[in-house]
C-alpha atoms as a PDB file:
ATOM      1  CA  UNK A   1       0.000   0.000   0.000  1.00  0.00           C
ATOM      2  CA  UNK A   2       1.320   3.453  -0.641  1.00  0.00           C
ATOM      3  CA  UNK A   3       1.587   6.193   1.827  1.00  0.00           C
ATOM      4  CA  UNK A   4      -1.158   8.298   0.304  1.00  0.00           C
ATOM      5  CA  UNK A   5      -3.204   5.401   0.823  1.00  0.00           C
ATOM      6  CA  UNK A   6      -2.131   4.273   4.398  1.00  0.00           C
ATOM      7  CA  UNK A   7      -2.732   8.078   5.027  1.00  0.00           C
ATOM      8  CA  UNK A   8      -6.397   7.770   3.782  1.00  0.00           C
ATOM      9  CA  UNK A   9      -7.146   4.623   5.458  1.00  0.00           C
ATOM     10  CA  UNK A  10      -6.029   6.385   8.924  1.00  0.00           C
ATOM     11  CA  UNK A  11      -8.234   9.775   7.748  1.00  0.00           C
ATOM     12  CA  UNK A  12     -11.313   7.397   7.300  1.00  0.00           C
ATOM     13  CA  UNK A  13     -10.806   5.648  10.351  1.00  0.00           C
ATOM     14  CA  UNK A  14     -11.333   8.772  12.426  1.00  0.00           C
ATOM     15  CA  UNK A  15     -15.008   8.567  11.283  1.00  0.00           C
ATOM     16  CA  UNK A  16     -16.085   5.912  13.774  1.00  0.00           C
ATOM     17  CA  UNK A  17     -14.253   7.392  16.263  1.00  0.00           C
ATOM     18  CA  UNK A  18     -16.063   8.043  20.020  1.00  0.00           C
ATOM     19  CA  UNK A  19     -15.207  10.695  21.422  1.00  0.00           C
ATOM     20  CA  UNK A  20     -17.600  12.941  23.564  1.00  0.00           C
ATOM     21  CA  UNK A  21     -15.951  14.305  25.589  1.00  0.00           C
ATOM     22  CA  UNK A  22     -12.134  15.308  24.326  1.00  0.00           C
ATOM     23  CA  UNK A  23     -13.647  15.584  20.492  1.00  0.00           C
ATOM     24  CA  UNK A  24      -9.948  15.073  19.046  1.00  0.00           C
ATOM     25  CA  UNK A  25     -10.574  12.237  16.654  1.00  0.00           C
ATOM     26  CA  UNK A  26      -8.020  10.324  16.283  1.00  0.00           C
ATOM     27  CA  UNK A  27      -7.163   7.192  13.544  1.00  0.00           C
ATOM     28  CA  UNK A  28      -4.624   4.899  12.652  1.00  0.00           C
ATOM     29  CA  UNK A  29      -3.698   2.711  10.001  1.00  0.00           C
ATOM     30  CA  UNK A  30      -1.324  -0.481  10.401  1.00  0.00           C
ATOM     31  CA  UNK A  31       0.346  -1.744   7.114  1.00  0.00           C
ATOM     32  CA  UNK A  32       1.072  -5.467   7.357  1.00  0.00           C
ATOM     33  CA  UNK A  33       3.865  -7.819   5.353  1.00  0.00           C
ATOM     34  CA  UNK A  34       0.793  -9.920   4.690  1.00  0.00           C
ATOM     35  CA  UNK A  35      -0.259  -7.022   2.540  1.00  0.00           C
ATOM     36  CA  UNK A  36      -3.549  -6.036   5.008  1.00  0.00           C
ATOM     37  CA  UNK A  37      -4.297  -3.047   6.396  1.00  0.00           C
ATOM     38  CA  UNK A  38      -5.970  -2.672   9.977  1.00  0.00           C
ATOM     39  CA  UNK A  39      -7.374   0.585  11.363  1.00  0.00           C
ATOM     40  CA  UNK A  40      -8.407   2.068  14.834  1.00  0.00           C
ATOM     41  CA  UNK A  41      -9.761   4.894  15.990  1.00  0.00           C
ATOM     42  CA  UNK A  42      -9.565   6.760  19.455  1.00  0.00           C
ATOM     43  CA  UNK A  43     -12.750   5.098  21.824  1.00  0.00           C
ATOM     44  CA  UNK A  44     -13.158   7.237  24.992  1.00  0.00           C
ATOM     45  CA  UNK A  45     -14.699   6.020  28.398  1.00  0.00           C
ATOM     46  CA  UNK A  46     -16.416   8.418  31.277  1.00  0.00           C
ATOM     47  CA  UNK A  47     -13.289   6.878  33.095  1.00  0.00           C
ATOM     48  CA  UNK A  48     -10.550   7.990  31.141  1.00  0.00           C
ATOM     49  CA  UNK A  49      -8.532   5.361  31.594  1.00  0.00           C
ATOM     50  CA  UNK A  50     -10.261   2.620  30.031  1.00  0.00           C
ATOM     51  CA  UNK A  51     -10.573   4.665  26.707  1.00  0.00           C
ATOM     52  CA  UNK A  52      -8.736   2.837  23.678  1.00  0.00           C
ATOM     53  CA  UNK A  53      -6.475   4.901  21.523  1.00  0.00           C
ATOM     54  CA  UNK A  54      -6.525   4.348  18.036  1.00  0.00           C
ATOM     55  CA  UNK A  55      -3.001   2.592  17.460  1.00  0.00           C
ATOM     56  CA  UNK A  56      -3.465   0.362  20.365  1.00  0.00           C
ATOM     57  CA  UNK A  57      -7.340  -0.453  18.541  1.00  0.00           C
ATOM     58  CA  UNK A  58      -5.297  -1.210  14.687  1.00  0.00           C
ATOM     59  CA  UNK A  59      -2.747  -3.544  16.682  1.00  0.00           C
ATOM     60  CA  UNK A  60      -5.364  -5.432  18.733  1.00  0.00           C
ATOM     61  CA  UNK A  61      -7.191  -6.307  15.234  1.00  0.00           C
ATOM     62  CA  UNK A  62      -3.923  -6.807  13.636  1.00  0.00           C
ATOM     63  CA  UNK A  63      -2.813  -9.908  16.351  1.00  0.00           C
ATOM     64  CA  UNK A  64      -6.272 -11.145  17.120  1.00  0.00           C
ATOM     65  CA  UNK A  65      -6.368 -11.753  12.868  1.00  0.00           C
ATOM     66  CA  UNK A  66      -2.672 -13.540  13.524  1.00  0.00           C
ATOM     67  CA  UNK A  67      -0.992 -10.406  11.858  1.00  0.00           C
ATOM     68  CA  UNK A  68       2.353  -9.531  13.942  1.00  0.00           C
ATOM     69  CA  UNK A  69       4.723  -8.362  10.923  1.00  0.00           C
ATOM     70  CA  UNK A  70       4.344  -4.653  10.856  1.00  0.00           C
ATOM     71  CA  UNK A  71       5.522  -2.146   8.815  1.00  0.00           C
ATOM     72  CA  UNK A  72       4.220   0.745   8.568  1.00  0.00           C
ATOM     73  CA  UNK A  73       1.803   2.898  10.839  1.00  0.00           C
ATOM     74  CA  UNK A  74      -0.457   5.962   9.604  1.00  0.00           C
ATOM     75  CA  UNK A  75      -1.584   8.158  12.455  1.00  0.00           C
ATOM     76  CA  UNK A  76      -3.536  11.310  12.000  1.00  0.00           C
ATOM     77  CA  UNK A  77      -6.217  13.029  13.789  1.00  0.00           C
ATOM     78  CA  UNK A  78      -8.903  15.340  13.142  1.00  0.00           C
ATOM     79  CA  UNK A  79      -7.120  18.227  13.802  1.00  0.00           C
ATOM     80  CA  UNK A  80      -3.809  17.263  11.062  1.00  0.00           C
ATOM     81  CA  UNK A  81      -1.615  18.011  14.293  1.00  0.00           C
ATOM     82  CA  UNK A  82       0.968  15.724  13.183  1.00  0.00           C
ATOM     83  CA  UNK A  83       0.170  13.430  16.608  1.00  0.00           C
ATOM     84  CA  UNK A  84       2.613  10.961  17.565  1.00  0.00           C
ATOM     85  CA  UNK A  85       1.939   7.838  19.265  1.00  0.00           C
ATOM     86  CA  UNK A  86       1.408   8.213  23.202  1.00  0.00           C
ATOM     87  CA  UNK A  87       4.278   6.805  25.329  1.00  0.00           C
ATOM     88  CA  UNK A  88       1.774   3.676  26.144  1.00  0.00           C
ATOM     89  CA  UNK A  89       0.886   3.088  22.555  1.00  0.00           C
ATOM     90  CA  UNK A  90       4.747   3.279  21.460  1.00  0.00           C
ATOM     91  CA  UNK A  91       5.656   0.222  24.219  1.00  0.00           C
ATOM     92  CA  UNK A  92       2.281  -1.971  22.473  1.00  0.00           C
ATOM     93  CA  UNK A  93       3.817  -1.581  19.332  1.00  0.00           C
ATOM     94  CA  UNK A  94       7.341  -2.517  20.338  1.00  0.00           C
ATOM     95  CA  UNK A  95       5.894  -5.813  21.595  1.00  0.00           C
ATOM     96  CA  UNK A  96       5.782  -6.521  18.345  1.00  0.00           C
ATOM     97  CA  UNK A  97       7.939  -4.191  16.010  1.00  0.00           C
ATOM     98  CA  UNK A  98      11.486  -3.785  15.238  1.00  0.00           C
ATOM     99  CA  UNK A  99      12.738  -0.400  16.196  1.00  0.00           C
ATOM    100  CA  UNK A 100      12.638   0.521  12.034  1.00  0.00           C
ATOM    101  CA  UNK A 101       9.155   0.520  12.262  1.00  0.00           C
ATOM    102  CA  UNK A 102       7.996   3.849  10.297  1.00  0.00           C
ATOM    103  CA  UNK A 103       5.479   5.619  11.736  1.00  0.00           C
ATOM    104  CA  UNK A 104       3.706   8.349   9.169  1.00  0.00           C
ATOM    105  CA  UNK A 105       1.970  11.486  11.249  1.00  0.00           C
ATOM    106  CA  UNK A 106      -0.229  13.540   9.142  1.00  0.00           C
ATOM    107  CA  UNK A 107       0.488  17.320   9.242  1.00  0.00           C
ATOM    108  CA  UNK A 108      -1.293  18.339   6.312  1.00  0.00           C
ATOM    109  CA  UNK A 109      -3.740  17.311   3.581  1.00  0.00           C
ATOM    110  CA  UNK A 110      -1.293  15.583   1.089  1.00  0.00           C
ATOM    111  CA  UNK A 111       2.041  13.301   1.497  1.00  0.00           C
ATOM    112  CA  UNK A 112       4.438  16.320   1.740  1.00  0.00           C
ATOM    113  CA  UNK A 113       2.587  17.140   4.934  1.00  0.00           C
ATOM    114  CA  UNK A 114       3.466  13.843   6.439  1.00  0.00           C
ATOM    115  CA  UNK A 115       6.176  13.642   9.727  1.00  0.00           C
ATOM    116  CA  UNK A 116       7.982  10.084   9.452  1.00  0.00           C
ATOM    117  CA  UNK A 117       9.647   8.560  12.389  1.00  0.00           C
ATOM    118  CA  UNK A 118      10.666   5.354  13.521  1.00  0.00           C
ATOM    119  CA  UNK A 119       9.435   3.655  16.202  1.00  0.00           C
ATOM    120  CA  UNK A 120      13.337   3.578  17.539  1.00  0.00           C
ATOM    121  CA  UNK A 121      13.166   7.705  17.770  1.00  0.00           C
ATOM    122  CA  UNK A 122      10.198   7.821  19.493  1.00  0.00           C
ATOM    123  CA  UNK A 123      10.767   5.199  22.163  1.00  0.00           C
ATOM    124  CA  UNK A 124      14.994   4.565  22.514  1.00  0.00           C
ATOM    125  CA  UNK A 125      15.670   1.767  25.177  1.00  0.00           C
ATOM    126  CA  UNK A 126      12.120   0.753  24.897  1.00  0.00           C
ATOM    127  CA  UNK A 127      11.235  -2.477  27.392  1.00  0.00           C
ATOM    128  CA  UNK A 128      11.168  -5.792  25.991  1.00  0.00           C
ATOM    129  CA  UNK A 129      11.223  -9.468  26.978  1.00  0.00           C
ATOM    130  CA  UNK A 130      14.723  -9.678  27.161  1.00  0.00           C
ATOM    131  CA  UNK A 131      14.792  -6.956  29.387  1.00  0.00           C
ATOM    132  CA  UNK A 132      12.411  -8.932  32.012  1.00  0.00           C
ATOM    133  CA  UNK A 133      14.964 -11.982  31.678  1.00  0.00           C
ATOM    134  CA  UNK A 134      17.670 -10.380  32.521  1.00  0.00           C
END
């Protein structure tokens, strides 16, 4: 899939987003080796902190479906803020991604209005298993 179209599949995404109370939509899109494509949006709670953000939403369809090779990740929001992952969101995806992971954040309305990082920038000495066995 090309960016333009990861980029769309995140903008869509924010569509079914809930979000009553913040109103920052927020969507992601998680390109797959397999060649699929699985999006999430932001789901928010009364209780804040059993709202779902939208990466964290893309990755739990992406593993539940048996889908664990990632590559690239589309995140965008309704504002075109150029969001990042959150700190809690970057650790779920480095359960299961390689520090090259790209991660696209959507700036503007095309492709030249795209911030690329990798998941390695945005989460350096990031936990992992072999951390717990040492």
């Amino acid at each position: 899939m090309d960016t333009d179209d990861l980029l769309a599949a995140a903008r869509d995404a924010t569509a079914a987003a809930h979000v009553p109370y913040s109103e920052y939509k927020v969507g992601a899109a998680l390109d797959t080796a397999s060649g699929a494509v699985y999006t999430g949006c932001n789901i928010e709670n009364a209780n804040y902190s059993n709202s779902l953000h939208a990466e964290e939403v893309a990755v739990g369809k992406a593993v539940s479906a048996g889908d664990t090779d990632f590559q690239r990740l589309a995140v965008t929001s309704s504002q075109r803020d150029a969001v990042t992952p959150c700190g809690m969101c970057r650790q779920t995806l480095a359960e299961f991604a390689a520090d090259d992971l790209t991660i696209l954040c959507d700036s503007g309305d095309d492709t030249a209005g795209v911030v690329t990082y990798t998941l390695g920038e945005l989460l350096p000495d990031t936990i992992t298993a072999s951390n717990l066995d040492a």
